[in-house]
C-alpha atoms as a PDB file:
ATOM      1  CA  UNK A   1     147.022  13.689 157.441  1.00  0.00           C
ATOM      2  CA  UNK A   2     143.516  13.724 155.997  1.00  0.00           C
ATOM      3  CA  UNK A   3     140.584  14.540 158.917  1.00  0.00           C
ATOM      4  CA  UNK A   4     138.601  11.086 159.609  1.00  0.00           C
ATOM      5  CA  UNK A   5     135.327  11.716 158.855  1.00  0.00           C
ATOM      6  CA  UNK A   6     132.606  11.274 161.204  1.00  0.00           C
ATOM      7  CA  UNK A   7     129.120  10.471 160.718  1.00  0.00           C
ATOM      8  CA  UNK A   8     126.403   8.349 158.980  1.00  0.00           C
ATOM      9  CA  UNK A   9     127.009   6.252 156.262  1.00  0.00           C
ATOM     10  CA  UNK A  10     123.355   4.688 155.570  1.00  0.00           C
ATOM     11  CA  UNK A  11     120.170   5.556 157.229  1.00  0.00           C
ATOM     12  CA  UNK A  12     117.076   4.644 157.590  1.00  0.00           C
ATOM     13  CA  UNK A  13     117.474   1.045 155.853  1.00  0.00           C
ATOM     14  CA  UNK A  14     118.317  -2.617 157.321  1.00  0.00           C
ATOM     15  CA  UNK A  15     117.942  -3.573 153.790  1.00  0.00           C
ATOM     16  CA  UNK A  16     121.122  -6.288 153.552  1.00  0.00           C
ATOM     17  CA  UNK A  17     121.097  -4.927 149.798  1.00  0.00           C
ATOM     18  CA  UNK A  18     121.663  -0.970 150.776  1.00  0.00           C
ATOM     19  CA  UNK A  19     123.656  -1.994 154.207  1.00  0.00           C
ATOM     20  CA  UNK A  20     126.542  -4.057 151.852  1.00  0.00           C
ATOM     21  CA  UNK A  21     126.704  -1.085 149.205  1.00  0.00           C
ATOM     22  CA  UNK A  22     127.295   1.389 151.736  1.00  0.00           C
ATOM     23  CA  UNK A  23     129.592  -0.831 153.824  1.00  0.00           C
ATOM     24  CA  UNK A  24     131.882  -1.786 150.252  1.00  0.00           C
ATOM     25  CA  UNK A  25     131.379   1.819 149.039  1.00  0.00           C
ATOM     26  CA  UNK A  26     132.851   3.137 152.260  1.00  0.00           C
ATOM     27  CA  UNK A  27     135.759  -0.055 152.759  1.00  0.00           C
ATOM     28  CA  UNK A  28     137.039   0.659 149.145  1.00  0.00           C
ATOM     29  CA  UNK A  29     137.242   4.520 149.923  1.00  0.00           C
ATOM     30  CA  UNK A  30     140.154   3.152 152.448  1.00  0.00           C
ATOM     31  CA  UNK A  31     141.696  -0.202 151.179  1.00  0.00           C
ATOM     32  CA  UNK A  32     140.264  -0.253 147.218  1.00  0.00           C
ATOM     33  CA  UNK A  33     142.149  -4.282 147.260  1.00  0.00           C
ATOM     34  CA  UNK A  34     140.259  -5.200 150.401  1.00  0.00           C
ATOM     35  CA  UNK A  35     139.320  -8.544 150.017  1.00  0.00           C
ATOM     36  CA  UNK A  36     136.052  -8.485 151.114  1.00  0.00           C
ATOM     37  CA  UNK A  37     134.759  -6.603 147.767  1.00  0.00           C
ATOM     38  CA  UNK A  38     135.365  -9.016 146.056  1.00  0.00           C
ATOM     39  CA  UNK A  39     132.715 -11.283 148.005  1.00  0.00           C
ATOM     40  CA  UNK A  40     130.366  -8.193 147.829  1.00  0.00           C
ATOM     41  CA  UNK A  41     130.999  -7.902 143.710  1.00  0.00           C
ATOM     42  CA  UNK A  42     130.172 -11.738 143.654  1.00  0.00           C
ATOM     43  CA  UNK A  43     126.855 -11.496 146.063  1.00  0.00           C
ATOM     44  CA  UNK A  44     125.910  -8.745 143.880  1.00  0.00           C
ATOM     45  CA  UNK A  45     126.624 -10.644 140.284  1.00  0.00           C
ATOM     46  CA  UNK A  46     124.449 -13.246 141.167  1.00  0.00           C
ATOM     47  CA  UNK A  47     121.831 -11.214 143.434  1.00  0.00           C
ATOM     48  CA  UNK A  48     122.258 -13.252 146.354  1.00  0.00           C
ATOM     49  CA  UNK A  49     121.075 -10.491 148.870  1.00  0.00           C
ATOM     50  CA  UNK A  50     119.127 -13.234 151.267  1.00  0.00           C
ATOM     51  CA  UNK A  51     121.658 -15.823 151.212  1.00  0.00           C
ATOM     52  CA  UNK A  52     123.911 -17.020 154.341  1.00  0.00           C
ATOM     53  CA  UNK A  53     127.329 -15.586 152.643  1.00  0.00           C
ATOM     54  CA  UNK A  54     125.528 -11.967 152.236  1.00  0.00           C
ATOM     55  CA  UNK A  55     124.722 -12.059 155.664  1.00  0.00           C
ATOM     56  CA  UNK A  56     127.440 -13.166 157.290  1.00  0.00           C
ATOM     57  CA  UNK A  57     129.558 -10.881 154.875  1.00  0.00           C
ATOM     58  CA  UNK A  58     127.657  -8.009 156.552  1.00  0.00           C
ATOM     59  CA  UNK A  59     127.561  -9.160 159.728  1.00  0.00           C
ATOM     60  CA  UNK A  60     131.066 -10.248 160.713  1.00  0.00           C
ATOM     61  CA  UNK A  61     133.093  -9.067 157.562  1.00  0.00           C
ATOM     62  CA  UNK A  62     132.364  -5.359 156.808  1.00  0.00           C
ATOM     63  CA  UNK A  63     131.187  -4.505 160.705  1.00  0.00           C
ATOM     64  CA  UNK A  64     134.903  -5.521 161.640  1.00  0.00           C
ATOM     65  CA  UNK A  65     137.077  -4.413 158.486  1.00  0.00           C
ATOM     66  CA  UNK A  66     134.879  -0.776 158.753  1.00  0.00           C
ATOM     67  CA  UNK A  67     135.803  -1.030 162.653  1.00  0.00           C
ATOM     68  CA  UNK A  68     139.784  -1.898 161.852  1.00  0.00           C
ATOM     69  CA  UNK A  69     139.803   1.320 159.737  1.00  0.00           C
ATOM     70  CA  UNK A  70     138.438   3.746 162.685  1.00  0.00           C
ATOM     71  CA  UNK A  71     140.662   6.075 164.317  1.00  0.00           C
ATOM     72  CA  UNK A  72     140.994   6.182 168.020  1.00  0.00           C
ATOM     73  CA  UNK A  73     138.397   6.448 169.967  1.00  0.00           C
ATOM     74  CA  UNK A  74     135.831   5.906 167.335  1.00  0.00           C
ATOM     75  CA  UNK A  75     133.501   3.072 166.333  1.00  0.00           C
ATOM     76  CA  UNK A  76     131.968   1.583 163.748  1.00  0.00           C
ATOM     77  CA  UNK A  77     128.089   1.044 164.442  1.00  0.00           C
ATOM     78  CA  UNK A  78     124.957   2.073 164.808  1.00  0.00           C
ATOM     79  CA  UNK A  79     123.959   5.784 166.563  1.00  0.00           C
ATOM     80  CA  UNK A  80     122.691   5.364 169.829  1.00  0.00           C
ATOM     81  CA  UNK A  81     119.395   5.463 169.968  1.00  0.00           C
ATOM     82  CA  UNK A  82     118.515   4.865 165.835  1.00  0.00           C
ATOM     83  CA  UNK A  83     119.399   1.343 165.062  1.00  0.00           C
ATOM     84  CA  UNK A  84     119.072   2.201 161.201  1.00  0.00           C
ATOM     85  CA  UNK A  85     121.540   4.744 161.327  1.00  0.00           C
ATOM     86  CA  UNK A  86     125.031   2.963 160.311  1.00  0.00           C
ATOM     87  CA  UNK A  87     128.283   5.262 160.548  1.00  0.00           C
ATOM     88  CA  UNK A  88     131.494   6.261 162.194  1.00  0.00           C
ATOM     89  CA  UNK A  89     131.081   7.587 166.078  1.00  0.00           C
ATOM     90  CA  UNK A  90     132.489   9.368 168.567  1.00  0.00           C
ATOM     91  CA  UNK A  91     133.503   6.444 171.754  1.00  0.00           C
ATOM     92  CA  UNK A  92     133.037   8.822 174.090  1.00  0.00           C
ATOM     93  CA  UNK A  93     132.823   6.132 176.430  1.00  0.00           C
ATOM     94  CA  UNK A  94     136.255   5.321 175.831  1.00  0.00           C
ATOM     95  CA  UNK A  95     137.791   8.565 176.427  1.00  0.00           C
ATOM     96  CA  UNK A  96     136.485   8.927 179.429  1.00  0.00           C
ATOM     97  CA  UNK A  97     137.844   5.693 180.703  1.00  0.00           C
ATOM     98  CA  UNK A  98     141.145   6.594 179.195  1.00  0.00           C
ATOM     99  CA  UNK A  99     140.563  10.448 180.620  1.00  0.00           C
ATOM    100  CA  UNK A 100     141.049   8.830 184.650  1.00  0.00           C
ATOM    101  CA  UNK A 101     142.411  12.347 185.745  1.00  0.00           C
ATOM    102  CA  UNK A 102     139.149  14.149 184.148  1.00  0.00           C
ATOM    103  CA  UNK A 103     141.923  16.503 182.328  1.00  0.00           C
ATOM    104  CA  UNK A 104     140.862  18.760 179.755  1.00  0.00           C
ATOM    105  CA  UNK A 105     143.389  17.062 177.667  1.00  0.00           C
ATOM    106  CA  UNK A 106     145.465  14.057 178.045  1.00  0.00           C
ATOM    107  CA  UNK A 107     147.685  11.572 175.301  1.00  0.00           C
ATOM    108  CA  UNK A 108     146.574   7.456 175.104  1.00  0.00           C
ATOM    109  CA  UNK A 109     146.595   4.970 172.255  1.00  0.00           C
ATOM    110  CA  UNK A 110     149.529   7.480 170.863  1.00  0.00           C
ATOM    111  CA  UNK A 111     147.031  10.136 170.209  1.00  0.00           C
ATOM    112  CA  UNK A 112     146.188  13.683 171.833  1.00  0.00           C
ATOM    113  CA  UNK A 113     142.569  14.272 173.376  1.00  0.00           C
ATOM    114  CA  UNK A 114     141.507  18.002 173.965  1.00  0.00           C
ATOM    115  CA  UNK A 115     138.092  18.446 175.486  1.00  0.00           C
ATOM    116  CA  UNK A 116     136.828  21.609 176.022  1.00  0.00           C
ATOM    117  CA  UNK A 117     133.981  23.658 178.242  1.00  0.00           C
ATOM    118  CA  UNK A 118     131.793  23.452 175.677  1.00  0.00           C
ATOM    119  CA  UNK A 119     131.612  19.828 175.107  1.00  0.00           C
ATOM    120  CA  UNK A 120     133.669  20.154 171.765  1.00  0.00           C
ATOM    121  CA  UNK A 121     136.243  17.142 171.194  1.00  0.00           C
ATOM    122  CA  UNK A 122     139.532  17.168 169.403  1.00  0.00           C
ATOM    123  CA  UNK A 123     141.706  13.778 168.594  1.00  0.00           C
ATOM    124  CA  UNK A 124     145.200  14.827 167.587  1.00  0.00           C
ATOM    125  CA  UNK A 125     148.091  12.821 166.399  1.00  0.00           C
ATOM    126  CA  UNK A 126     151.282  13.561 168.639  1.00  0.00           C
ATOM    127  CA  UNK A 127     152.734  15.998 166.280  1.00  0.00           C
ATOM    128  CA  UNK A 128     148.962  17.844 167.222  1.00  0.00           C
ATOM    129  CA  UNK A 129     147.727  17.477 163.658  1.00  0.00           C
ATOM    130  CA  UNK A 130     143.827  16.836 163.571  1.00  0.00           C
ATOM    131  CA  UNK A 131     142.248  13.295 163.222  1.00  0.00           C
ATOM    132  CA  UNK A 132     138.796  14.001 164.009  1.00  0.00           C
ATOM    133  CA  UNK A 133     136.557  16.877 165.751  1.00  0.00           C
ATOM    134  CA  UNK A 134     133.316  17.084 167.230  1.00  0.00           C
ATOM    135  CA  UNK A 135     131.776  20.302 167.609  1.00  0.00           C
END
């Protein structure tokens, strides 16, 4: 299994332009038939970056396919803290509520969590190969 990978993928733009290439550029990476590029290839043909389809095509369509595709424990959003910055992140959040013993590594949603000392995070499928890692 490949590693997800974490991490921005636009920054420092709320352009709806930039936000729906990055968003199609990053769904086709994982589902290249997803039908949602084709509304993006049509927006772009005809250059209709301020109409009501681009924005609800970024607003509802790509947030929530891009959030389907995450692994657990992950989202789809913006970092805390820099509303520009659009990528995959850690829900630490949600490990802790699904970490009620406070272990330094405990199995939910069919998945393996391994904290350590340091702060360092590992999500392992149940046969312990890697899905994502924070260091």
């Amino acid at each position: 299994m490949t590693q997800f990978q974490l991490g921005s993928i636009s920054t420092g733009t709320l352009r709806t332009e930039d936000l729906l290439e990055a968003f199609a550029s990053t769904l086709q990476q994982f589902n290249r038939t997803h039908p949602l590029l084709g509304e993006y290839l049509d927006i772009h043909a005809n250059d209709a970056w301020d109409s009501d389809k681009a924005a609800d095509l970024l607003n509802e369509g790509f947030f929530n396919a891009l959030q389907e595709i995450c692994p657990p424990f992950v989202y789809f959003g913006t970092l805390e803290g820099d509303g520009s910055d659009f990528g995959f992140w850690p829900n630490y959040d949600g490990m802790t509520e699904a970490n009620i013993d406070g272990l330094d590594e405990f199995q939910a949603d069919e998945v393996i969590v391994q904290y350590s000392d340091h702060g360092n995070v590992t999500v392992m499928d149940l046969e312990r190969n890697e899905i994502w890692s924070v260091v």
